[in-house]
N, C-alpha and C. Protein backbone atom coordinates (compact mmCIF):
# COMPACT_ATOMS: atom_id res chain seq x y z
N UNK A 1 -0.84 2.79 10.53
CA UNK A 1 0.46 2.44 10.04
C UNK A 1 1.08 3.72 9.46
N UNK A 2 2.36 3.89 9.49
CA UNK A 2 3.20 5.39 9.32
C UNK A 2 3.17 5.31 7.73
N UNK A 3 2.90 6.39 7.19
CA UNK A 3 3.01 7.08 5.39
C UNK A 3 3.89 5.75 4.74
N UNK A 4 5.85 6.10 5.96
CA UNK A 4 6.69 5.59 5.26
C UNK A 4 6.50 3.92 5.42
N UNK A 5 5.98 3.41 6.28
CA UNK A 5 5.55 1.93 6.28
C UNK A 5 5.26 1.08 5.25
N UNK A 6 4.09 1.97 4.63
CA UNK A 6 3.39 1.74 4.21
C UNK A 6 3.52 1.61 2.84
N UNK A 7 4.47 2.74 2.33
CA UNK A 7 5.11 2.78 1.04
C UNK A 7 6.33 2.07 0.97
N UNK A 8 7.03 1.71 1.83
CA UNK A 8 7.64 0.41 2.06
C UNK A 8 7.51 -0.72 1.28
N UNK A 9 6.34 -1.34 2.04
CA UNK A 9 5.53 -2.54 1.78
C UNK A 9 4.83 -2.58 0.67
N UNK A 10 4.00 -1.48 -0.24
CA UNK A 10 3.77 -1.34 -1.61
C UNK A 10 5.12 -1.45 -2.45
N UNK A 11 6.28 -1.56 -1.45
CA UNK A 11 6.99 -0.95 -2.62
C UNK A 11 7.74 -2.63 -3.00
N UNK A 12 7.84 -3.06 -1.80
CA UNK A 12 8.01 -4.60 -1.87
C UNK A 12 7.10 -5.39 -2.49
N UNK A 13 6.06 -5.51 -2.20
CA UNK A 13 4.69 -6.27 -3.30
C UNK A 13 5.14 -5.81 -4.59
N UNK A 14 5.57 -4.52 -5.08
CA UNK A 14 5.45 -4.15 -6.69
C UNK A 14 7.24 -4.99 -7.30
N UNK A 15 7.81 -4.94 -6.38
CA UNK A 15 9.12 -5.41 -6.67
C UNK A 15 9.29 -6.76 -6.40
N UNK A 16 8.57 -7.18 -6.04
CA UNK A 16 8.25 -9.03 -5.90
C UNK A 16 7.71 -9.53 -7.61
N UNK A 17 6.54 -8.87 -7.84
CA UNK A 17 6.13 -8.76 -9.16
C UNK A 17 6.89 -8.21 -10.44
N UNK A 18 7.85 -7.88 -9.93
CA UNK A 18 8.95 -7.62 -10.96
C UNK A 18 8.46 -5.95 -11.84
N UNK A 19 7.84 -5.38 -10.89
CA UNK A 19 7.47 -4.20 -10.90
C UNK A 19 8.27 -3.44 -11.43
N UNK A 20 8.29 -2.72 -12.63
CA UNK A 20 9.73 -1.58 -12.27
C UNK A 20 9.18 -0.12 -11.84
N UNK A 21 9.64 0.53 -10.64
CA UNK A 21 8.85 1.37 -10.25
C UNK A 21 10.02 2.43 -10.02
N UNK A 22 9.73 3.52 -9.68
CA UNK A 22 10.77 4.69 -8.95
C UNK A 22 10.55 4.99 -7.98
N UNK A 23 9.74 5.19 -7.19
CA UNK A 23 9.16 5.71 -5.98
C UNK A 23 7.89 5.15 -5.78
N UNK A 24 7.23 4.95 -4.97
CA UNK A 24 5.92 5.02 -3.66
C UNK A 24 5.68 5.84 -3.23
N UNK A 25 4.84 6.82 -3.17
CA UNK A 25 4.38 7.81 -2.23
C UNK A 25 2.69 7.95 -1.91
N UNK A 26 2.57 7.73 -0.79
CA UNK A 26 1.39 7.53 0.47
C UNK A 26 0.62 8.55 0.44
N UNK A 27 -0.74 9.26 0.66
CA UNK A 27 -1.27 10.59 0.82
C UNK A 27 -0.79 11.23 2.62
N UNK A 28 -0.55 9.74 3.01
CA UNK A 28 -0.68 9.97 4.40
C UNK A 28 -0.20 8.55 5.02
N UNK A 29 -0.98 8.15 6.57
CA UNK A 29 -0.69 7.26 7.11
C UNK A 29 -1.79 6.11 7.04
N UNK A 30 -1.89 5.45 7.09
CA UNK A 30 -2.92 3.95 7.15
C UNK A 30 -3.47 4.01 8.38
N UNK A 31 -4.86 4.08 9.00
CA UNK A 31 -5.56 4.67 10.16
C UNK A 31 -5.40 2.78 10.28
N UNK A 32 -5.22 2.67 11.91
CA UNK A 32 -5.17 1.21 12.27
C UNK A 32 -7.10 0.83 12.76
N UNK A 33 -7.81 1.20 11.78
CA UNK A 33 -9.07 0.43 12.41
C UNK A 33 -9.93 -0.06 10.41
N UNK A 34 -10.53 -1.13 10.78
CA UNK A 34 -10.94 -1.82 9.38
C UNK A 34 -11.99 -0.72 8.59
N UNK A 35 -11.65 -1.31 7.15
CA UNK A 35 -12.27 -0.84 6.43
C UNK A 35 -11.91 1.09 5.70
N UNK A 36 -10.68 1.41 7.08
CA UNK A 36 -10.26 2.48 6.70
C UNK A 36 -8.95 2.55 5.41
N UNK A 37 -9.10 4.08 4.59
CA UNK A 37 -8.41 4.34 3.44
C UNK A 37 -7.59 4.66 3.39
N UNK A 38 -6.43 4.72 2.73
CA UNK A 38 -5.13 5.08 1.79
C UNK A 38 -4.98 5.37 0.51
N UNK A 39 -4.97 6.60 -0.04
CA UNK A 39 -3.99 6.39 -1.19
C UNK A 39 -3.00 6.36 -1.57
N UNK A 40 -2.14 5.44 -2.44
CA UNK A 40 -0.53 5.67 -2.67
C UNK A 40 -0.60 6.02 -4.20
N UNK A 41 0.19 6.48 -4.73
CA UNK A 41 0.96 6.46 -6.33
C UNK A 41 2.30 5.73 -6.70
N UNK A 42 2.27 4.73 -7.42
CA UNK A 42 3.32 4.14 -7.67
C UNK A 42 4.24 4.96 -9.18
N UNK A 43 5.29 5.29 -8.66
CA UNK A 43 5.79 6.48 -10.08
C UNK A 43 6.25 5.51 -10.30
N UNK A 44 6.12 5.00 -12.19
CA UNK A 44 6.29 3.79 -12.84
C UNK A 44 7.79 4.44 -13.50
N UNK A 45 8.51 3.27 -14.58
CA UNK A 45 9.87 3.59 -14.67
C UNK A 45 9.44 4.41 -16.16
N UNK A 46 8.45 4.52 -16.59
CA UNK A 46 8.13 5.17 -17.73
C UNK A 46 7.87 6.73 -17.47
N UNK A 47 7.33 7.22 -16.03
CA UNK A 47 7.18 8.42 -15.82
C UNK A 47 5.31 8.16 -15.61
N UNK A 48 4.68 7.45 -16.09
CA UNK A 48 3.45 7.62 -15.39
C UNK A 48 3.01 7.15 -13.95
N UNK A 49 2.02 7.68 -13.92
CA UNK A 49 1.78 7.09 -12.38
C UNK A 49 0.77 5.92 -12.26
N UNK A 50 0.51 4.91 -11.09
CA UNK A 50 -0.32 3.83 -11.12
C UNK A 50 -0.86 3.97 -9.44
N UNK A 51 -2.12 4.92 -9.53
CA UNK A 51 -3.15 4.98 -8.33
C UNK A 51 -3.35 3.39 -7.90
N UNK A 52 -3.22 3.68 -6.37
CA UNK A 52 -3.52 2.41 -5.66
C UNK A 52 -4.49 2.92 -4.41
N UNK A 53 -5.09 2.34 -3.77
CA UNK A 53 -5.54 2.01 -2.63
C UNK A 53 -5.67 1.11 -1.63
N UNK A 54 -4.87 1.81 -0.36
CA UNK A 54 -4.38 0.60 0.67
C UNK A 54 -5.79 0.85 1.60
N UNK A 55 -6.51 -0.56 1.95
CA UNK A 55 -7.50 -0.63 2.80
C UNK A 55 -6.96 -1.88 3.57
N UNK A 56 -7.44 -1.12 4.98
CA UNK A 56 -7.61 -1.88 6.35
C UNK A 56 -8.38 -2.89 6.25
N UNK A 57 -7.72 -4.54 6.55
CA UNK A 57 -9.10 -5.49 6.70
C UNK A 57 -8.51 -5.97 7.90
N UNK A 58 -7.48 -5.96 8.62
CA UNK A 58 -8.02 -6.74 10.46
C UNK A 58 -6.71 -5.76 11.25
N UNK A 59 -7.08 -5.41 12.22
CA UNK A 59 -5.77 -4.96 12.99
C UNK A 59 -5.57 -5.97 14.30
N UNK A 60 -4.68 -6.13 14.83
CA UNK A 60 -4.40 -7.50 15.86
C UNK A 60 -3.05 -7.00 16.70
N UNK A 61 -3.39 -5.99 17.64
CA UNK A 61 -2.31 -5.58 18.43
C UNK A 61 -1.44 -4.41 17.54
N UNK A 62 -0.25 -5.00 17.29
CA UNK A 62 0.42 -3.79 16.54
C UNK A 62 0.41 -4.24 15.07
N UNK A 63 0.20 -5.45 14.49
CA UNK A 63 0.12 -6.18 13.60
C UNK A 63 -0.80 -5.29 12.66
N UNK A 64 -0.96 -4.73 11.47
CA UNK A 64 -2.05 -4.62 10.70
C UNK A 64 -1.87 -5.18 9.35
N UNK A 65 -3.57 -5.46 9.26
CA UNK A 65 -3.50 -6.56 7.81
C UNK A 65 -4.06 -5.27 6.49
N UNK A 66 -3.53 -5.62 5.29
CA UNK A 66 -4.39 -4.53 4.50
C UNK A 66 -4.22 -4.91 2.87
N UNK A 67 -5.39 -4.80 2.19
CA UNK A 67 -5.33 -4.87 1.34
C UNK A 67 -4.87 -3.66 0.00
N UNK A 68 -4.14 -4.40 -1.18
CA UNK A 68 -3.84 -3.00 -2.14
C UNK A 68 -4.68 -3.44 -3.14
N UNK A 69 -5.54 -1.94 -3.72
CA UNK A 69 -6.54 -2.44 -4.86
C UNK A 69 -6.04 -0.92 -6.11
N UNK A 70 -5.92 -2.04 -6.89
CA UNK A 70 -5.27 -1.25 -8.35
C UNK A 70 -6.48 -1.14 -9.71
N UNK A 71 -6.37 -0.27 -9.78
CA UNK A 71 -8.09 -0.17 -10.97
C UNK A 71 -9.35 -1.28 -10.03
N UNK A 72 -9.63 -0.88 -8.63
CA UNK A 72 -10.34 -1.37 -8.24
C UNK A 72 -10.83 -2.46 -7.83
N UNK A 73 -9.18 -3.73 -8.15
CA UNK A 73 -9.11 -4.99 -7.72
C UNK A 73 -8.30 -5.28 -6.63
N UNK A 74 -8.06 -5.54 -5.75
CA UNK A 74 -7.84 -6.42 -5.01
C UNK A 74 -6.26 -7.17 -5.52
N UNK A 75 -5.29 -6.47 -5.21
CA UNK A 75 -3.64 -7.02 -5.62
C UNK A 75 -3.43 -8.11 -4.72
N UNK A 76 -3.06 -8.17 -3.40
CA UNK A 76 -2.09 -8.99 -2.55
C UNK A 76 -2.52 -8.50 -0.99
N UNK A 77 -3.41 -9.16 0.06
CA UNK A 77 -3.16 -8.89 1.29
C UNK A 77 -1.66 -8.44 1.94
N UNK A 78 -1.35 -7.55 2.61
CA UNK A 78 -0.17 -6.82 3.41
C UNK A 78 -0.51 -7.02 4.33
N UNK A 79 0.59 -7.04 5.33
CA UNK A 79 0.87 -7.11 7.13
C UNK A 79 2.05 -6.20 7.24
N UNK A 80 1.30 -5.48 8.38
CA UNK A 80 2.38 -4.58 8.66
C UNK A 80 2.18 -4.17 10.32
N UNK A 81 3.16 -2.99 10.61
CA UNK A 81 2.84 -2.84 12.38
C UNK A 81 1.87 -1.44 12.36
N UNK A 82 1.72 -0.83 13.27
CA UNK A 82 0.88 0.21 13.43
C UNK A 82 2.04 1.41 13.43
């Protein structure tokens, strides 16, 4: 899945939650096969940052599924394309 996809879709989950955030930014792109890593940084409206990790749990054509884990939990399954 592309960097900007990806920070997209974090950026929608954090703003569903009533997140107040400034930016998303990705290390990179989301590799479309399971179990593979991401990191993003969510720049919060205070100026700190909130480390996340986007992991691969199913890919299905162009479809990919992925989870975001924040201090090591498990936020909200994502779907996205490749």
């Amino acid at each position: 899945m592309p960097k900007h996809d990806l920070e997209a879709g974090i950026g929608r989950v954090l703003a569903r939650w009533n997140v107040d955030t400034r930016s998303v930014k990705c290390d990179g792109d989301l590799p479309a096969q399971v179990g593979k890593e991401q990191t993003c940084w969510a720049r919060m409206s205070d100026g700190s940052n909130l480390k996340m990790v986007s992991i691969t749990t199913k890919v299905d054509g162009q479809d990919i599924r992925y989870d975001v884990e924040v201090d090591g939990k498990v936020a909200e399954p994502r779907r996205g394309r490749k």
